[in-house]
N, C-alpha and C. Protein backbone atom coordinates (compact mmCIF):
# COMPACT_ATOMS: atom_id res chain seq x y z
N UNK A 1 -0.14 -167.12 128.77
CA UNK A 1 -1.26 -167.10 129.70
C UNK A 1 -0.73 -166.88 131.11
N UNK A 2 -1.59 -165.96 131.90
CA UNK A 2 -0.69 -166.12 132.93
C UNK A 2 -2.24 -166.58 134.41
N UNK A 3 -1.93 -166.48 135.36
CA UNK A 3 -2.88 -166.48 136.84
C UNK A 3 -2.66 -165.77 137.35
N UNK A 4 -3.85 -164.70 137.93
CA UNK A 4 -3.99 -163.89 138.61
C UNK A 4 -4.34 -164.14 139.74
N UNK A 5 -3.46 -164.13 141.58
CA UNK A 5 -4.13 -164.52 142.56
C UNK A 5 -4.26 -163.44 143.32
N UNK A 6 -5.65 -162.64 143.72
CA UNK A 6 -5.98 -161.37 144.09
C UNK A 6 -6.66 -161.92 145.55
N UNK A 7 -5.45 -161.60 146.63
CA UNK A 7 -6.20 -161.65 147.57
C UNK A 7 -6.36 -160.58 148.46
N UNK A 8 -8.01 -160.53 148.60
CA UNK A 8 -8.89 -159.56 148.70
C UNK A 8 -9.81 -159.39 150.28
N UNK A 9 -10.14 -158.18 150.58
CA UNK A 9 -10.93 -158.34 151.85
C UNK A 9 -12.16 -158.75 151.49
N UNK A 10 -12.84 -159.63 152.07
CA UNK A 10 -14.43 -160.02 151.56
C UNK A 10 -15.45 -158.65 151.33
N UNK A 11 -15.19 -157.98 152.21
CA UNK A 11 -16.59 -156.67 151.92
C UNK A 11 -16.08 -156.57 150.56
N UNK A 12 -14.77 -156.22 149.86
CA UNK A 12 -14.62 -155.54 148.47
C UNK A 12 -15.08 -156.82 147.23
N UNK A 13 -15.32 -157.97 148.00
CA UNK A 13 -14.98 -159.03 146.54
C UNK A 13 -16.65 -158.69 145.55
N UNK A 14 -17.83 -158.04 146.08
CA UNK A 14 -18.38 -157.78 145.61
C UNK A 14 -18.12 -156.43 144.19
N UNK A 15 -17.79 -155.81 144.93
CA UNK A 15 -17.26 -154.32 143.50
C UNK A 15 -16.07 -155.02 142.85
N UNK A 16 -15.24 -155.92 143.24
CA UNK A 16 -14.18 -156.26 142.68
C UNK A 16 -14.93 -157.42 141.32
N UNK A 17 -15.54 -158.35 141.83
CA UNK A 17 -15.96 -159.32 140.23
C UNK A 17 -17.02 -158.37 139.87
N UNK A 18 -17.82 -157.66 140.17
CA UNK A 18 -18.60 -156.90 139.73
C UNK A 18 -18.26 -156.36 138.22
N UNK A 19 -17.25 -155.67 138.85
CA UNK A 19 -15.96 -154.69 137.46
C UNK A 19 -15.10 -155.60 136.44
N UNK A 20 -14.68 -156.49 137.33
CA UNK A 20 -14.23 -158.19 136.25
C UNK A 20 -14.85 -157.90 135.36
N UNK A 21 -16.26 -158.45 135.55
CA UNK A 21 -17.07 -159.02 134.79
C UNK A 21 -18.06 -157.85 133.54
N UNK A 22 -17.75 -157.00 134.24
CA UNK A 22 -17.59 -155.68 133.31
C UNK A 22 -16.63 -155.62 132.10
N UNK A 23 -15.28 -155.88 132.84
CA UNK A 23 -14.66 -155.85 131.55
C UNK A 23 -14.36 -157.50 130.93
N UNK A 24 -15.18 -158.23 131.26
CA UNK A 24 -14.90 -159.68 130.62
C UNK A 24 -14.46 -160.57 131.22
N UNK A 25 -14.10 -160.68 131.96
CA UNK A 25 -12.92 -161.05 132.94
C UNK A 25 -13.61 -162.10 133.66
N UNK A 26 -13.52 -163.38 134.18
CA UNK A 26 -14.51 -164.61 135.04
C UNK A 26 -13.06 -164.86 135.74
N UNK A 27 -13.62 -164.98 137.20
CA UNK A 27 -13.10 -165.41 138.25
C UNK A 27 -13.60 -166.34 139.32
N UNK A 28 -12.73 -167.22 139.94
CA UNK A 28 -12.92 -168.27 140.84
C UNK A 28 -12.82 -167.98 142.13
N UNK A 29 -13.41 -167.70 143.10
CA UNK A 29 -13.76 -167.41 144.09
C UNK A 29 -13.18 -168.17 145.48
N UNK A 30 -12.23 -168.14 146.04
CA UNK A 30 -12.18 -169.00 147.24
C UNK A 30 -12.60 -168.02 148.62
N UNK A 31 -12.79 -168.58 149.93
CA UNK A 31 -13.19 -167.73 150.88
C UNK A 31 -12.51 -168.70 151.69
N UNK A 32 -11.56 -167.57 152.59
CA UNK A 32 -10.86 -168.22 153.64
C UNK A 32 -11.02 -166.83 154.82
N UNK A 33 -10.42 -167.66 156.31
CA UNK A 33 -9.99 -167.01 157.15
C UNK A 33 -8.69 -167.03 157.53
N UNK A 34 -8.22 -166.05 158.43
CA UNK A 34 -7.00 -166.56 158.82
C UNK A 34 -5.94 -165.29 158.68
N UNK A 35 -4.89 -165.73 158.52
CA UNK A 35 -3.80 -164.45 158.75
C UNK A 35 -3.49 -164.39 159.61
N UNK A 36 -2.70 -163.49 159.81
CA UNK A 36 -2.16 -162.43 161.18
C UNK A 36 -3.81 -161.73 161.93
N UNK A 37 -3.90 -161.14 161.01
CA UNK A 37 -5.14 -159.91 161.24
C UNK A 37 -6.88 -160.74 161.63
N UNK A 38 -6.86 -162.01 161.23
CA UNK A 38 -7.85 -163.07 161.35
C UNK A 38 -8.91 -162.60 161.24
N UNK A 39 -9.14 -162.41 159.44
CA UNK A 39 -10.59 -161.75 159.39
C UNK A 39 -10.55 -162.62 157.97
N UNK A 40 -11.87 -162.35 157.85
CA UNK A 40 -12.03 -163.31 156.02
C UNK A 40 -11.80 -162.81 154.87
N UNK A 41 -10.74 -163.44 154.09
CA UNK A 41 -10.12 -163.04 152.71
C UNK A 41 -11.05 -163.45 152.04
N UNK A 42 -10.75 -163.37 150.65
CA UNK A 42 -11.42 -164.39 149.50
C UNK A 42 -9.65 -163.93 148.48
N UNK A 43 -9.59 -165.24 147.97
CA UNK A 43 -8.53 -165.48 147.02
C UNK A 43 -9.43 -165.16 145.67
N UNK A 44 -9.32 -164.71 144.73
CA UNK A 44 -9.65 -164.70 142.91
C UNK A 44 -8.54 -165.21 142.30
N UNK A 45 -9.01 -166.23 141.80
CA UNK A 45 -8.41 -166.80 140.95
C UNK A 45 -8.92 -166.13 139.01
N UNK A 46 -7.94 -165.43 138.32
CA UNK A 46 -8.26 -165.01 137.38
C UNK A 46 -6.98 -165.21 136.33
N UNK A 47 -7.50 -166.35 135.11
CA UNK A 47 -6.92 -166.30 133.91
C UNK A 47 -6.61 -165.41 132.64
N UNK A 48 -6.21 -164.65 132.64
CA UNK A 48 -5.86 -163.64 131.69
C UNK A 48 -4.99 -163.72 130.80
N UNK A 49 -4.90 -163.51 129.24
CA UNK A 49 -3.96 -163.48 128.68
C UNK A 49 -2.77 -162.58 129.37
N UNK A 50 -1.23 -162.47 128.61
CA UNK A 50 -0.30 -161.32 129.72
C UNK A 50 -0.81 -160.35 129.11
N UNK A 51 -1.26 -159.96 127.87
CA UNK A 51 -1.30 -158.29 128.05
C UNK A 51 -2.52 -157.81 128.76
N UNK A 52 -3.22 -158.60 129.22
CA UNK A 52 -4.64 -158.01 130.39
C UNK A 52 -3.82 -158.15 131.95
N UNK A 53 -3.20 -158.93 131.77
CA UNK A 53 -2.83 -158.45 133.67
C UNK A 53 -2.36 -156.96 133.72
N UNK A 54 -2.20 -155.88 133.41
CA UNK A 54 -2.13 -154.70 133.93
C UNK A 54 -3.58 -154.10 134.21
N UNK A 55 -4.34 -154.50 133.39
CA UNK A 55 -5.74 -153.78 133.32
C UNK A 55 -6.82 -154.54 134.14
N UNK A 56 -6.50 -155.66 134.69
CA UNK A 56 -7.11 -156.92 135.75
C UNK A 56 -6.58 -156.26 137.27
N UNK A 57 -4.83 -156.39 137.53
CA UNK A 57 -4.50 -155.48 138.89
C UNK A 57 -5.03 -154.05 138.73
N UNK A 58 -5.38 -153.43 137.73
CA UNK A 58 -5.84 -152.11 138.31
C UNK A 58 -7.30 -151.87 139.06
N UNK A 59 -8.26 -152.91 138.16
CA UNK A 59 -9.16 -153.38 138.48
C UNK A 59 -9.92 -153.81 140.01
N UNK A 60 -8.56 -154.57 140.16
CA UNK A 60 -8.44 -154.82 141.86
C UNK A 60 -8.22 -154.14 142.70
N UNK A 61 -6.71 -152.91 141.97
CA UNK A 61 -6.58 -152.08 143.12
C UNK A 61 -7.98 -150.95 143.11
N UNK A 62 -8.39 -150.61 142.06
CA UNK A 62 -9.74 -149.78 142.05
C UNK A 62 -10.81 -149.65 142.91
N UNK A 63 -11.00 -151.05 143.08
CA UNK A 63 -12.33 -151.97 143.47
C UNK A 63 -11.85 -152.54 145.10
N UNK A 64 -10.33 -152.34 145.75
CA UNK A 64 -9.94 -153.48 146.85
C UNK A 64 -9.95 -151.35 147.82
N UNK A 65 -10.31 -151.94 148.62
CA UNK A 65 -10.06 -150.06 149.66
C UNK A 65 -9.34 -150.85 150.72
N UNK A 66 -8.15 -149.73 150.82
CA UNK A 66 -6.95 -149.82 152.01
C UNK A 66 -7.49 -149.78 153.38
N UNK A 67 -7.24 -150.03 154.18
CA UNK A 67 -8.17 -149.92 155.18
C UNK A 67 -7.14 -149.63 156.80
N UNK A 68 -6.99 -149.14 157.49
CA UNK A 68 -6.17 -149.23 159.01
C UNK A 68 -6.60 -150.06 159.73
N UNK A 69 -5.65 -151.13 160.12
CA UNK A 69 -6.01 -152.46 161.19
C UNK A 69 -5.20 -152.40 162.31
N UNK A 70 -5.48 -152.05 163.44
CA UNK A 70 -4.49 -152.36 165.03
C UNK A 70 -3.88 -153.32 164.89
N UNK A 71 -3.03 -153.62 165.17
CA UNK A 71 -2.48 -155.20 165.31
C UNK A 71 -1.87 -155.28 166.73
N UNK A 72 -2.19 -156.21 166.93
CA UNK A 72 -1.18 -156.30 168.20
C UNK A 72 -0.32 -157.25 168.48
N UNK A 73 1.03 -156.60 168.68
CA UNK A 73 2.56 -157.35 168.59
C UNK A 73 2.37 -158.83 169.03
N UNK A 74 1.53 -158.90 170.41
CA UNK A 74 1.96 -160.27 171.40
C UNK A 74 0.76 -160.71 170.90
N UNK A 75 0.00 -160.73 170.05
CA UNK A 75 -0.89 -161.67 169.70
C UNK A 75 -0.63 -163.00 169.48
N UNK A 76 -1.42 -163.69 169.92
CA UNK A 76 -2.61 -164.17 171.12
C UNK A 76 -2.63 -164.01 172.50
N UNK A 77 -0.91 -163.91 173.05
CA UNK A 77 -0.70 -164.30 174.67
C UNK A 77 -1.31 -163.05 175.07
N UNK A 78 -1.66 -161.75 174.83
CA UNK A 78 -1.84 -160.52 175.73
C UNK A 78 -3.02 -159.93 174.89
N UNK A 79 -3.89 -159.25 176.09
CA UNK A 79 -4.87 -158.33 175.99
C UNK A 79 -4.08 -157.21 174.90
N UNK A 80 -5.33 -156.52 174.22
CA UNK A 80 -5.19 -155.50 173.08
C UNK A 80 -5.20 -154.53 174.23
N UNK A 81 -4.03 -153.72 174.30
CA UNK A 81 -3.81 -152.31 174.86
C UNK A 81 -3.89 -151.32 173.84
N UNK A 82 -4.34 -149.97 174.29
CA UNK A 82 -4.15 -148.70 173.14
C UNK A 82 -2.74 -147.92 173.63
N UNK A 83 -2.05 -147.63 172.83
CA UNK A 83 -1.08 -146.99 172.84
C UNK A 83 -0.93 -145.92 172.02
N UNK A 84 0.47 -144.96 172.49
CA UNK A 84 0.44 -143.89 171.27
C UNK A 84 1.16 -144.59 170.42
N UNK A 85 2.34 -145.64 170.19
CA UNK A 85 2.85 -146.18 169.23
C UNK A 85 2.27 -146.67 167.67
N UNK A 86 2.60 -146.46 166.40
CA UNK A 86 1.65 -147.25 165.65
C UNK A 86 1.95 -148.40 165.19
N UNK A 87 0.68 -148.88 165.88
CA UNK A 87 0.84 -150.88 165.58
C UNK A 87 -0.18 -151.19 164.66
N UNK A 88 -0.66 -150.06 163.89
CA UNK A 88 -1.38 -150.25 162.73
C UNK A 88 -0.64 -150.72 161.45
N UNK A 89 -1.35 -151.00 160.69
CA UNK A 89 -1.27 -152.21 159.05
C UNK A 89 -1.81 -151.73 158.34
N UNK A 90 -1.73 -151.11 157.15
CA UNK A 90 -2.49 -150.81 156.13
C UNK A 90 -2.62 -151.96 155.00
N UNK A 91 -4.16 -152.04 155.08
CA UNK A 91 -4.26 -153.89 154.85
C UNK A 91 -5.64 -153.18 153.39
N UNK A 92 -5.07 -154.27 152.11
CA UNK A 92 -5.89 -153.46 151.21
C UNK A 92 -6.10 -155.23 150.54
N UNK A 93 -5.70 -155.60 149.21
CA UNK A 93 -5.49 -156.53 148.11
C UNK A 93 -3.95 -156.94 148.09
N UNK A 94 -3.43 -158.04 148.03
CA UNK A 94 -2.22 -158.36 147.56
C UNK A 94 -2.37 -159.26 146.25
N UNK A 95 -1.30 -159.13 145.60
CA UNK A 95 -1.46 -159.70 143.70
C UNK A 95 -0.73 -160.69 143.34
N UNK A 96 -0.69 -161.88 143.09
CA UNK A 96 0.36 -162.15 142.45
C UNK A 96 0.09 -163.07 141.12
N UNK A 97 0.86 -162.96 140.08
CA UNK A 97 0.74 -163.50 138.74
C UNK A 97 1.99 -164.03 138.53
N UNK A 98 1.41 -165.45 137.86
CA UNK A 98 2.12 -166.50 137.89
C UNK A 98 2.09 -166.90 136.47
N UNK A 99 2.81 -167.77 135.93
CA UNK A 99 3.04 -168.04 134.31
C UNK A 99 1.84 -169.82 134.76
N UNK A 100 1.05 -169.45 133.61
CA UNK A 100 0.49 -171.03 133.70
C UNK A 100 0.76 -171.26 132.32
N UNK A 101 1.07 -172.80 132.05
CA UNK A 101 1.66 -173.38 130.62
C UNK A 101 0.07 -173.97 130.01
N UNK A 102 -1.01 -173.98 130.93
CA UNK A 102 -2.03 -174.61 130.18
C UNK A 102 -3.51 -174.29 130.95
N UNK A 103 -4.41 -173.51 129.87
CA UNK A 103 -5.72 -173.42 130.66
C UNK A 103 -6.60 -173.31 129.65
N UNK A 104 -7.75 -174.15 130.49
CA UNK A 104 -9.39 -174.95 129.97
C UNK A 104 -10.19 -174.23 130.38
N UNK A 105 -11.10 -173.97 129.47
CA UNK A 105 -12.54 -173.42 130.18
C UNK A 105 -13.56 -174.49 129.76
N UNK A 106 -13.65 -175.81 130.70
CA UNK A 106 -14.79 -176.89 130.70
C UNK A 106 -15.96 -176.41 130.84
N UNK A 107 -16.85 -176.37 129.50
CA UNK A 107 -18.43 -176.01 129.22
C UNK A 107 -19.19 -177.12 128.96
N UNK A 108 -18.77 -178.30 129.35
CA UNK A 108 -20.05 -179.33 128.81
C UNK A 108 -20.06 -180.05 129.99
């Protein structure tokens, strides 16, 4: 068994469990802020046997769109300047799967 932790930009978490749940798939939802970039994630938490985690990350990457974010180096101490330099981020879904030794699906 393994855990799937898909963290996601909030506009996508809609097409993203959407398609889950298409192919079977139930996920746990967290919603955070924060980062570098300080905009709102949502974490998915998703249990999958191992031979579905290839077909769960594709899912995500399908459903998660890359997106260009400014960043700026001296963030917080300094005003956002435009420059020709690129201080852009290509900011999409990050994945990670983890081995879990034990999982419940509590129905009563």
């Amino acid at each position: 068994m393994k855990l799937i932790f898909a963290v996601i930009q909030a506009s996508d978490v809609d097409s993203v469990l959407k398609a889950l749940a298409a192919a079977g798939h139930h996920a746990t939802q967290i919603t955070s802020a924060g980062g570098y970039l300080r905009e709102v994630n949502v974490t998915l938490l998703i249990g999958v046997d191992k031979a579905d985690v290839p077909a769960v990350v594709q899912i995500v990457e399908k459903n998660s769109t890359a997106r260009h974010r400014f960043v700026n180096p001296l963030m917080p101490f300094a005003p956002v300047v435009a420059s020709d330099d690129d201080s852009s981020v290509r900011v999409g879904a990050s994945v990670f799967v983890v081995n879990v030794s034990r999982f419940e699906r509590l129905t009563g």
